[in-house]
C-alpha atoms as a PDB file:
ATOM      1  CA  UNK A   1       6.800  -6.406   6.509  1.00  0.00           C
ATOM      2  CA  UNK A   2       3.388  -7.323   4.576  1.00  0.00           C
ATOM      3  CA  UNK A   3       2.155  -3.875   5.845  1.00  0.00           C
ATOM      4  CA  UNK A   4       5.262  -1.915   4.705  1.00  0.00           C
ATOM      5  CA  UNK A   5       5.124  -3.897   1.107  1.00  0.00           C
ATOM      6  CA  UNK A   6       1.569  -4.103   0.086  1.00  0.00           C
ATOM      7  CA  UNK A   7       1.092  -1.316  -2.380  1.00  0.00           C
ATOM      8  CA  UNK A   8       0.679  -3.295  -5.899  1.00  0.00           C
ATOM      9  CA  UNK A   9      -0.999  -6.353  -4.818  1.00  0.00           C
ATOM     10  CA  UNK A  10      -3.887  -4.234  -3.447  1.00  0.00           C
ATOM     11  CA  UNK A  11      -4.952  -1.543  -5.502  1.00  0.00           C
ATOM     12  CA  UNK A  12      -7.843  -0.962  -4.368  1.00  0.00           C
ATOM     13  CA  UNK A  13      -6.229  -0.003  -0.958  1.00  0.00           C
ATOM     14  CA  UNK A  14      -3.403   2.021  -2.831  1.00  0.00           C
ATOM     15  CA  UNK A  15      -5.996   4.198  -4.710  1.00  0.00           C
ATOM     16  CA  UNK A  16      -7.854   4.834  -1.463  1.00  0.00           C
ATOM     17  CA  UNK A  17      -5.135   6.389   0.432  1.00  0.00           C
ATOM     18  CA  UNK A  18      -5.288   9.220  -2.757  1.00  0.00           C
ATOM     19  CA  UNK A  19      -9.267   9.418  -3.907  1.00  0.00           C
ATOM     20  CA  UNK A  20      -8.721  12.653  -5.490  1.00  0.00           C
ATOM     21  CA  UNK A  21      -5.958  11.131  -8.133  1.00  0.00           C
ATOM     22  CA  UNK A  22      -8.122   7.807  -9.520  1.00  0.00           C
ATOM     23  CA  UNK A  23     -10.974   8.813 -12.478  1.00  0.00           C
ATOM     24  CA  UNK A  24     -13.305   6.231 -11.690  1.00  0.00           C
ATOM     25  CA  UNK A  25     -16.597   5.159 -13.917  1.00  0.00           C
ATOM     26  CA  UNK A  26     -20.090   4.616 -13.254  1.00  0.00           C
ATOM     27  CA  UNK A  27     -20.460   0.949 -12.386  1.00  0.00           C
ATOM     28  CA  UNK A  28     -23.779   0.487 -14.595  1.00  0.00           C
ATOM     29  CA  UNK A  29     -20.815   1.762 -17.418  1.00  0.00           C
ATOM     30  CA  UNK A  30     -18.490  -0.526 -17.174  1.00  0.00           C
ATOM     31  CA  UNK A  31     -19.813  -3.549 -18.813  1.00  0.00           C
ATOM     32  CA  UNK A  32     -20.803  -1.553 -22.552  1.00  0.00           C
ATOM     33  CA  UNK A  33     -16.927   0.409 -22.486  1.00  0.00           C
ATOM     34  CA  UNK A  34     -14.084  -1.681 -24.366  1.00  0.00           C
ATOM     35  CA  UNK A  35     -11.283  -2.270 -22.048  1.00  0.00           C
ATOM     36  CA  UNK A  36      -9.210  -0.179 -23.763  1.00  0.00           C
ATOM     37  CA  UNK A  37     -11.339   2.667 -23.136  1.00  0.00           C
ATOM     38  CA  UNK A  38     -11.363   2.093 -19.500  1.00  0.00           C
ATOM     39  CA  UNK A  39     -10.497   4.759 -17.335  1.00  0.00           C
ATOM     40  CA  UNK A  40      -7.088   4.799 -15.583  1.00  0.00           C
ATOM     41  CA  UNK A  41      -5.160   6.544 -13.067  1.00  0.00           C
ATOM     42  CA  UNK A  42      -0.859   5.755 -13.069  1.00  0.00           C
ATOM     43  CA  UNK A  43       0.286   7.488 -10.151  1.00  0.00           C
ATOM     44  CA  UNK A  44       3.773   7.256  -8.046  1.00  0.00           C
ATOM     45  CA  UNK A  45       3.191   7.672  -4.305  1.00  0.00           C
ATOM     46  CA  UNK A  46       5.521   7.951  -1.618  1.00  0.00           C
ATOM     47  CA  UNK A  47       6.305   5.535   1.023  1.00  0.00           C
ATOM     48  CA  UNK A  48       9.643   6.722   2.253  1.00  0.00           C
ATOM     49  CA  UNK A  49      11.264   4.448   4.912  1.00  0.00           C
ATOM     50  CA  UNK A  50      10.622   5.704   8.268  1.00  0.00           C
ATOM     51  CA  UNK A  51      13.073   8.440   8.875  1.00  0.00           C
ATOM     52  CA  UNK A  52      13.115   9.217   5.342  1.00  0.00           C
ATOM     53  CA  UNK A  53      12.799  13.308   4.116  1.00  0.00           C
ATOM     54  CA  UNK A  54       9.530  13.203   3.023  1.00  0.00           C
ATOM     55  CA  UNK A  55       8.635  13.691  -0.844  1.00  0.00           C
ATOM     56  CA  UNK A  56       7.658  16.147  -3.102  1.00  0.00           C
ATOM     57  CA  UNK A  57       3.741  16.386  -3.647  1.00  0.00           C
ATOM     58  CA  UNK A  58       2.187  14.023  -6.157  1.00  0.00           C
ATOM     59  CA  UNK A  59       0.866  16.357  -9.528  1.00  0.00           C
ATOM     60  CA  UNK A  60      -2.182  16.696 -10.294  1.00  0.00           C
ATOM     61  CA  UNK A  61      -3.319  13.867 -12.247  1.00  0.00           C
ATOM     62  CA  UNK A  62      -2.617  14.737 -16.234  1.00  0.00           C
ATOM     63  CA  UNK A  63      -4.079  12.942 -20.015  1.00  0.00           C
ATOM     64  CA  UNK A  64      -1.764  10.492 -20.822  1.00  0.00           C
ATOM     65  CA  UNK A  65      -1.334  13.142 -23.933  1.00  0.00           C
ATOM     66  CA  UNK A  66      -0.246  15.560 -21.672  1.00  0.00           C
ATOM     67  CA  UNK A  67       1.827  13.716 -19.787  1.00  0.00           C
ATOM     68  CA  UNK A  68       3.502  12.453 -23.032  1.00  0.00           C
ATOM     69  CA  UNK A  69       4.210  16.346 -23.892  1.00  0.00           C
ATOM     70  CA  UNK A  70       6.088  17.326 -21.008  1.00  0.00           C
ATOM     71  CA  UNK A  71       8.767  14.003 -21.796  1.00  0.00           C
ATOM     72  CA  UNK A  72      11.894  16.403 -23.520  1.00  0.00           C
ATOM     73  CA  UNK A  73      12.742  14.641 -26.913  1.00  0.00           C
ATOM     74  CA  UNK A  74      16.135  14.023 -27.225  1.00  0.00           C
ATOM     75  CA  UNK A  75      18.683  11.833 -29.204  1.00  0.00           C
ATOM     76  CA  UNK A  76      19.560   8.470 -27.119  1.00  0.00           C
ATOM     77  CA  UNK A  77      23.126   8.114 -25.659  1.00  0.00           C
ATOM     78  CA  UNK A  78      24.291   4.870 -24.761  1.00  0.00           C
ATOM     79  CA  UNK A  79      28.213   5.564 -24.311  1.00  0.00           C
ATOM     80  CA  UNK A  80      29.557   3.897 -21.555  1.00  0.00           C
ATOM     81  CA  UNK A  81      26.366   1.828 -20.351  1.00  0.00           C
ATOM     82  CA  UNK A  82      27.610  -1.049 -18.216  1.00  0.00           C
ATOM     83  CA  UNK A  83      24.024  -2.886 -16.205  1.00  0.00           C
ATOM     84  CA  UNK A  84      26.612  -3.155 -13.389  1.00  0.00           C
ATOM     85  CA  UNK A  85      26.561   1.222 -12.733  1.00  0.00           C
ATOM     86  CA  UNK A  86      23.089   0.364 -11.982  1.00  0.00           C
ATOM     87  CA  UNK A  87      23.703  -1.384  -8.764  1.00  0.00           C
ATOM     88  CA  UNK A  88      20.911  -4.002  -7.638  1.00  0.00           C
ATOM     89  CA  UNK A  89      19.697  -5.543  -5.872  1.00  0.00           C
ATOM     90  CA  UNK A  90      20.144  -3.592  -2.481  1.00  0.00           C
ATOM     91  CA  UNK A  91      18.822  -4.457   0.667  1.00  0.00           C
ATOM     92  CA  UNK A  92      15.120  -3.053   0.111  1.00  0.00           C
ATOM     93  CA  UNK A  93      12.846  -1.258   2.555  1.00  0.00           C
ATOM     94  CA  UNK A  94      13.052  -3.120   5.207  1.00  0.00           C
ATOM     95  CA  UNK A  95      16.723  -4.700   5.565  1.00  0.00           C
ATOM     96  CA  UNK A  96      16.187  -6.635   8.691  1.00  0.00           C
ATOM     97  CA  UNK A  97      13.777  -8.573   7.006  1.00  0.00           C
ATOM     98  CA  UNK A  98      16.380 -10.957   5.334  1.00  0.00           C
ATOM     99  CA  UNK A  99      14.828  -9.764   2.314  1.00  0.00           C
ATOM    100  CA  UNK A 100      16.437  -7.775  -0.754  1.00  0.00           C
ATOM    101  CA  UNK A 101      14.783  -5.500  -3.329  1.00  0.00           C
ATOM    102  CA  UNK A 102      13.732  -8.203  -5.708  1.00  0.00           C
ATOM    103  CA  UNK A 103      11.718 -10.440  -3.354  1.00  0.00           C
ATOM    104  CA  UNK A 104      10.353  -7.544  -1.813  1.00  0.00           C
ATOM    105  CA  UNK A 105       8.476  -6.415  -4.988  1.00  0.00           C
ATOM    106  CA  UNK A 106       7.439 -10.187  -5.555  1.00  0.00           C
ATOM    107  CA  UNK A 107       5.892 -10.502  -2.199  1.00  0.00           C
ATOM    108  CA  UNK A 108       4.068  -7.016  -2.435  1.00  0.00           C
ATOM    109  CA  UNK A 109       2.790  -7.657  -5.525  1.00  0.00           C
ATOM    110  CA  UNK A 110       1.335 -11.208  -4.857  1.00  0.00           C
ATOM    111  CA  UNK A 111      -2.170 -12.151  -5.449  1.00  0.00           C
ATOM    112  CA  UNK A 112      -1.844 -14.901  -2.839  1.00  0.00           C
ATOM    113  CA  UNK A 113       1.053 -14.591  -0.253  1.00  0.00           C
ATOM    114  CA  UNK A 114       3.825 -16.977  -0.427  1.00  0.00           C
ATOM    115  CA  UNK A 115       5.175 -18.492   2.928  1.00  0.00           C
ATOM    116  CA  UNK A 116       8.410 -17.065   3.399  1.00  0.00           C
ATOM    117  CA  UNK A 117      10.973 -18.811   5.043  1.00  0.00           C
ATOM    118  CA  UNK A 118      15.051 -17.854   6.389  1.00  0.00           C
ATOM    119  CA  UNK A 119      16.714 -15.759   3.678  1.00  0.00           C
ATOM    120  CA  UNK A 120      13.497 -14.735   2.378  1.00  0.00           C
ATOM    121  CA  UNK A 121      12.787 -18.304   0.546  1.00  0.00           C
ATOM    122  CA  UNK A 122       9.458 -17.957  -1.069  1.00  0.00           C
ATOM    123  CA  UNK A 123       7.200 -20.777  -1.468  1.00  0.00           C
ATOM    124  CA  UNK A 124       3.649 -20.870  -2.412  1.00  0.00           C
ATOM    125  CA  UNK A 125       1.581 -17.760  -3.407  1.00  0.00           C
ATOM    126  CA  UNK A 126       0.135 -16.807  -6.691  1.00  0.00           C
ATOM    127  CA  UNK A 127       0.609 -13.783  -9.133  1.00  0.00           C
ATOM    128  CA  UNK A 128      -0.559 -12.391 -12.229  1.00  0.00           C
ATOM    129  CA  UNK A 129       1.694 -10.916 -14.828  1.00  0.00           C
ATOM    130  CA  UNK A 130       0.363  -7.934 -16.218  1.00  0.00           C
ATOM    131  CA  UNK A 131       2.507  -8.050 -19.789  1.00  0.00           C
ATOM    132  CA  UNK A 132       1.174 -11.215 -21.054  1.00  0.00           C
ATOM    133  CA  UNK A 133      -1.958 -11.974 -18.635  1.00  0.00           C
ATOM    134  CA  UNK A 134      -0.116 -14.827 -17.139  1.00  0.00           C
ATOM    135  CA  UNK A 135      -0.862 -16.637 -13.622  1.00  0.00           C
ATOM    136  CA  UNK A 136       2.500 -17.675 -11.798  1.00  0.00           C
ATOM    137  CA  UNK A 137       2.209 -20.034  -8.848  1.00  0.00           C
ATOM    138  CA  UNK A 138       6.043 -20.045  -8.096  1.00  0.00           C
ATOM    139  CA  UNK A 139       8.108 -17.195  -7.531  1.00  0.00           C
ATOM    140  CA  UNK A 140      10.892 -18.687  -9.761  1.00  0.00           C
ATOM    141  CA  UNK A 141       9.102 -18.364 -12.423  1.00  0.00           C
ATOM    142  CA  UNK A 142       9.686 -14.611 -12.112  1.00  0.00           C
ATOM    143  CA  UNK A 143      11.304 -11.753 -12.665  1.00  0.00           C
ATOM    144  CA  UNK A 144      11.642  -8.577 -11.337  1.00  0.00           C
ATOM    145  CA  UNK A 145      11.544  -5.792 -14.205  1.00  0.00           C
ATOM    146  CA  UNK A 146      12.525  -2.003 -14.221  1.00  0.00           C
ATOM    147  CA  UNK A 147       9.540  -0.793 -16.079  1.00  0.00           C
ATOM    148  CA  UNK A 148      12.016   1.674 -17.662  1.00  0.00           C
ATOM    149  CA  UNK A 149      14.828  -0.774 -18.534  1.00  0.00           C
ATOM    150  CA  UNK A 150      18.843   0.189 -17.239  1.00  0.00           C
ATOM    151  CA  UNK A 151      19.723   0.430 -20.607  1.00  0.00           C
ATOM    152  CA  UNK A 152      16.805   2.597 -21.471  1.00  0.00           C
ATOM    153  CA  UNK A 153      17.307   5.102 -18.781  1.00  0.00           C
ATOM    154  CA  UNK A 154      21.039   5.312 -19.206  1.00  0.00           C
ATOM    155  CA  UNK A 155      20.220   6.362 -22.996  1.00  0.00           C
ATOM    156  CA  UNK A 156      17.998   8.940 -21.706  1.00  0.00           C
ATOM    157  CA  UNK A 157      19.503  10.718 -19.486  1.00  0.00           C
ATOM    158  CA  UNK A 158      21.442   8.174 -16.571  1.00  0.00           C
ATOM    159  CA  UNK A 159      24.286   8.323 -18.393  1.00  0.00           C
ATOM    160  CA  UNK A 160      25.234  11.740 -16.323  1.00  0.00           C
ATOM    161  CA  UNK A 161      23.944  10.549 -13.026  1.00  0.00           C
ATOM    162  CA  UNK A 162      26.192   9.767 -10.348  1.00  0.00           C
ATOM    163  CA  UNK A 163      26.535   6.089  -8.573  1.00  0.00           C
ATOM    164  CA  UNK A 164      23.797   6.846  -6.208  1.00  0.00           C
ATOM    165  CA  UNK A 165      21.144   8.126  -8.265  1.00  0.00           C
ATOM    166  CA  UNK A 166      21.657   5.015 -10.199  1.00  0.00           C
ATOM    167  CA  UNK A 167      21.477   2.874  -7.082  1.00  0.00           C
ATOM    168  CA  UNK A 168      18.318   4.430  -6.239  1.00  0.00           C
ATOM    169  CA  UNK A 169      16.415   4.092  -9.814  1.00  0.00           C
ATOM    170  CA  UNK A 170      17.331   0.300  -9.567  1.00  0.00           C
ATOM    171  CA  UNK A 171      15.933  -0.122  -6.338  1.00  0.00           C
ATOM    172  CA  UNK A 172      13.203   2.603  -6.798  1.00  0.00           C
ATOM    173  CA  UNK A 173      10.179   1.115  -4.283  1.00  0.00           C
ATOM    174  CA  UNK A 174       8.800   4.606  -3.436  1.00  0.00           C
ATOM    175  CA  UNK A 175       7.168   4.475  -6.618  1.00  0.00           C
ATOM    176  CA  UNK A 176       4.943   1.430  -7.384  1.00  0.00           C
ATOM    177  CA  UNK A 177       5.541   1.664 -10.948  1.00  0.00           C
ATOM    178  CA  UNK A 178       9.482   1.437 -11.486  1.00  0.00           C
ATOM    179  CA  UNK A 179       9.425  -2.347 -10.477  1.00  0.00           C
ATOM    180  CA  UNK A 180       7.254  -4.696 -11.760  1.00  0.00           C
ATOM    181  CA  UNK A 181       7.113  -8.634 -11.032  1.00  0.00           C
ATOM    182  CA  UNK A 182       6.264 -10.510 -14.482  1.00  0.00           C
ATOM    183  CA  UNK A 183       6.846 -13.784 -16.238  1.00  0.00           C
ATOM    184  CA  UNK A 184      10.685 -14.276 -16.815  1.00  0.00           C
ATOM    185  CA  UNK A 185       9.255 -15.248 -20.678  1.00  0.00           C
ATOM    186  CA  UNK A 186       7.667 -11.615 -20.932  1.00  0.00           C
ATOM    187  CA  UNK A 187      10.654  -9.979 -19.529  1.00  0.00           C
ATOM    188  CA  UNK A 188      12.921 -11.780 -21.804  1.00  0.00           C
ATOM    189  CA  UNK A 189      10.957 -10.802 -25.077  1.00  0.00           C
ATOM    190  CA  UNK A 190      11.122  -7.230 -23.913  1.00  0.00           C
ATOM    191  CA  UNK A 191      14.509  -6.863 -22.847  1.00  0.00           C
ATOM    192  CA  UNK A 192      15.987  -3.169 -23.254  1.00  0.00           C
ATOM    193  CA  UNK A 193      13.071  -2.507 -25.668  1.00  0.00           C
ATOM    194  CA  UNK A 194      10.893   1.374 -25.498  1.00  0.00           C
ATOM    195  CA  UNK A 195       6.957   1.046 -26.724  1.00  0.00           C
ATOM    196  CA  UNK A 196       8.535   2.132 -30.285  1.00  0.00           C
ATOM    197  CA  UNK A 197      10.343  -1.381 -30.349  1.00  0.00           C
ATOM    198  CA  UNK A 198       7.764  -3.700 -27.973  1.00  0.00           C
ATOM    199  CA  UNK A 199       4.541  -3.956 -26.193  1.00  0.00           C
ATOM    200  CA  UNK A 200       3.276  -6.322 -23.858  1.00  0.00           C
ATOM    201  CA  UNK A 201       1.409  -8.911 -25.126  1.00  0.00           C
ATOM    202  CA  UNK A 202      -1.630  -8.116 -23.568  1.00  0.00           C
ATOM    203  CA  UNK A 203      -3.584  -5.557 -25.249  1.00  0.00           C
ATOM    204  CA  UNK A 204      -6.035  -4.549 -22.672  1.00  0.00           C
ATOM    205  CA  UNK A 205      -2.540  -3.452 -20.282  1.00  0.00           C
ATOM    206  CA  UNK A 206      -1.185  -0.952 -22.831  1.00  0.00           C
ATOM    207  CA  UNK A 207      -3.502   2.229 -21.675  1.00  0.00           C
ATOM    208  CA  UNK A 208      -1.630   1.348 -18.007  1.00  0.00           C
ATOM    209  CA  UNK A 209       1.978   0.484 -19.586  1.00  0.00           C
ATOM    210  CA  UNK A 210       1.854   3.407 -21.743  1.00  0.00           C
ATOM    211  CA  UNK A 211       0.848   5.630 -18.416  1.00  0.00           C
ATOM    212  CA  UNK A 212       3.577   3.895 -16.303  1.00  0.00           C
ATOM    213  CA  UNK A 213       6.318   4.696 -18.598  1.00  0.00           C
ATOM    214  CA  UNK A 214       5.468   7.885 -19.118  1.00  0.00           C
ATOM    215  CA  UNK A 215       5.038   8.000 -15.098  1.00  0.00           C
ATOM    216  CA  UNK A 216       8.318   6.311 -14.346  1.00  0.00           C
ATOM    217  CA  UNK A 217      10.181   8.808 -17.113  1.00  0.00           C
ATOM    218  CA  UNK A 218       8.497  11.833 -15.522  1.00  0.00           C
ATOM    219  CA  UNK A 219       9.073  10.818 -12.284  1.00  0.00           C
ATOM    220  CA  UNK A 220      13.238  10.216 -12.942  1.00  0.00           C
ATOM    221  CA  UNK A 221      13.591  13.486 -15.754  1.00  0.00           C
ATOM    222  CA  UNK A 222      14.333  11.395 -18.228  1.00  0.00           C
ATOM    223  CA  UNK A 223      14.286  11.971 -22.198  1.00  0.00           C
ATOM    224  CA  UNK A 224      12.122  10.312 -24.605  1.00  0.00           C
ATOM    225  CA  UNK A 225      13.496   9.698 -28.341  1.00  0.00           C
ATOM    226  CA  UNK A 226      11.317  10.636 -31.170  1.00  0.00           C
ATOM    227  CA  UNK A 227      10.203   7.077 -32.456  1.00  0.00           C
ATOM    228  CA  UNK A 228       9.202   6.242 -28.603  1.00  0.00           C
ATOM    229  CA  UNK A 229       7.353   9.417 -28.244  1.00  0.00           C
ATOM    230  CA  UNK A 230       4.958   8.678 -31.509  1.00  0.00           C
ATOM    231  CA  UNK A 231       4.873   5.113 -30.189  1.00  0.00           C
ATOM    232  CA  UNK A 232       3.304   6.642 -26.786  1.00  0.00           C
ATOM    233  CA  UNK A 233       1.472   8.828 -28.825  1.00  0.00           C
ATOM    234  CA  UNK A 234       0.045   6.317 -30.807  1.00  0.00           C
ATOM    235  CA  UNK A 235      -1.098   4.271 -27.586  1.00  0.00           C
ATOM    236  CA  UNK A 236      -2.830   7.196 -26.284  1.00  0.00           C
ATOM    237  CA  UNK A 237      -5.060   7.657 -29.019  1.00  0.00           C
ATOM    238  CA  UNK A 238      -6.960   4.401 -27.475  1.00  0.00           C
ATOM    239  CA  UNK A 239      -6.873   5.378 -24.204  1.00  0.00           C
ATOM    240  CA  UNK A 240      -9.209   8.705 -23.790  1.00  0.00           C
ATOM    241  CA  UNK A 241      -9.552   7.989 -19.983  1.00  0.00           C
ATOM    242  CA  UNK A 242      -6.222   7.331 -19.293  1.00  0.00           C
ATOM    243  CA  UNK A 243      -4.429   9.639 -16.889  1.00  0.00           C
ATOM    244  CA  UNK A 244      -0.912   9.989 -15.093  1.00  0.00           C
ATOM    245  CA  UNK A 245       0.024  11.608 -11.820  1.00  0.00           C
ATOM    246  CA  UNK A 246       3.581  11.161 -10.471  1.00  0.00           C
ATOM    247  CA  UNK A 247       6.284  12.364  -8.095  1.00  0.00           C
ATOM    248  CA  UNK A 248       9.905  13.683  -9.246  1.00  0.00           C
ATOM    249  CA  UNK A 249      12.433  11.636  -7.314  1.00  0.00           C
ATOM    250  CA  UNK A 250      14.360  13.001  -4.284  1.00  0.00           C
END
């Protein structure tokens, strides 16, 4: 199971299996460039389950400006949203490991491991949440966020996808950007919110969270309203080196 989940927890690893997507900088460099400024790569790649079709290629890796530009702009819809057409959590990657979708992001993105015991009870382990620079040393103290919130995507273009689609957005692991494990304080503050309305409160993470959500909307075709889009455009402008490569969902 650790092998199959470790893909956020490690990125060092994650970058290595693609070296031609990450824009890396001189390590004499890095102490005189303002962390904003720092070069960085969001990317989406695949780890189907075994069996799985496999996915389309990963783009080449694009300015977050770019990327930005090729989000359609269109007026937000949120008719009919219900968080329950959005089913989660399902039984994750691996479902004879007692484990569901939720816990399975939690124990790929932990810093430390937790011991895991029957029915996937975590104990132990340490993580860092990237929105407000936080260090969690219990896994209650957690939550499991779509980067993209349900009510977000549903305005932007989920409202016309069918059960399963939905399904598959909530649960989305093939991508290590959809979910993200973060204090339950951070996720509460940010609720349904796009960068127009909130961004994390860590300033050094908004080159990556302006990257992933652009990623994560890519990757699912979904719309971006015209507030958001200046918001995202606004980010960029301190983030020269930031670039995003993803994969369109199956």
């Amino acid at each position: 199971m650790i092998t199959t989940l470790l893909r956020r927890g490690l990125p060092a690893l994650a970058l290595a299996t693609l070296p031609l997507l990450a824009t890396t900088l001189p390590a004499a460099a890095t102490p005189a460039v303002p962390a904003a400024e720092l070069p960085y790569t969001s990317y989406a790649p695949a780890r189907p389950a075994a069996g799985a079709p496999a996915a389309p290629a990963a783009r080449a890796p694009l300015p977050l400006f770019e990327a930005i530009d090729l989000i359609p702009v269109a007026e937000e819809r949120r008719e009919g949203y219900k968080r329950d057409l959005y089913k989660h959590w399902n039984r994750g990657l691996n479902a004879s490991d007692g484990c569901d979708t939720r816990r399975e992001v939690i124990l790929s993105e932990a810093r430390q491991a937790p011991a895991v015991a029957a029915g996937c009870k975590l104990t132990g382990g340490v993580w860092v949440s990237p929105y407000d620079d936080v260090t969690v040393t219990d896994a209650a103290g957690l939550d499991v966020d779509h980067f993209v919130p349900l009510a977000e995507v549903h305005d932007s273009g989920g409202y016309a996808w069918d059960a399963a689609r939905r399904e598959a957005y909530a649960n989305d692991q093939v991508s290590p950007v959809t979910l993200i494990a973060v204090t339950a304080k951070s996720n509460r503050s940010k609720s349904d919110k796009d960068p127009a309305q909130w961004l994390p409160p860590a300033g050094g993470y908004h080159c990556e969270y302006a990257a992933q959500w652009a990623a994560t909307k890519l990757r699912w075709d979904l719309d971006a309203d015209a507030a958001e889009r200046q918001a995202l455009l606004g980010v960029a402008e301190d983030c020269p080196n930031t670039t995003v490569v993803y994969e369109p969902a199956l």
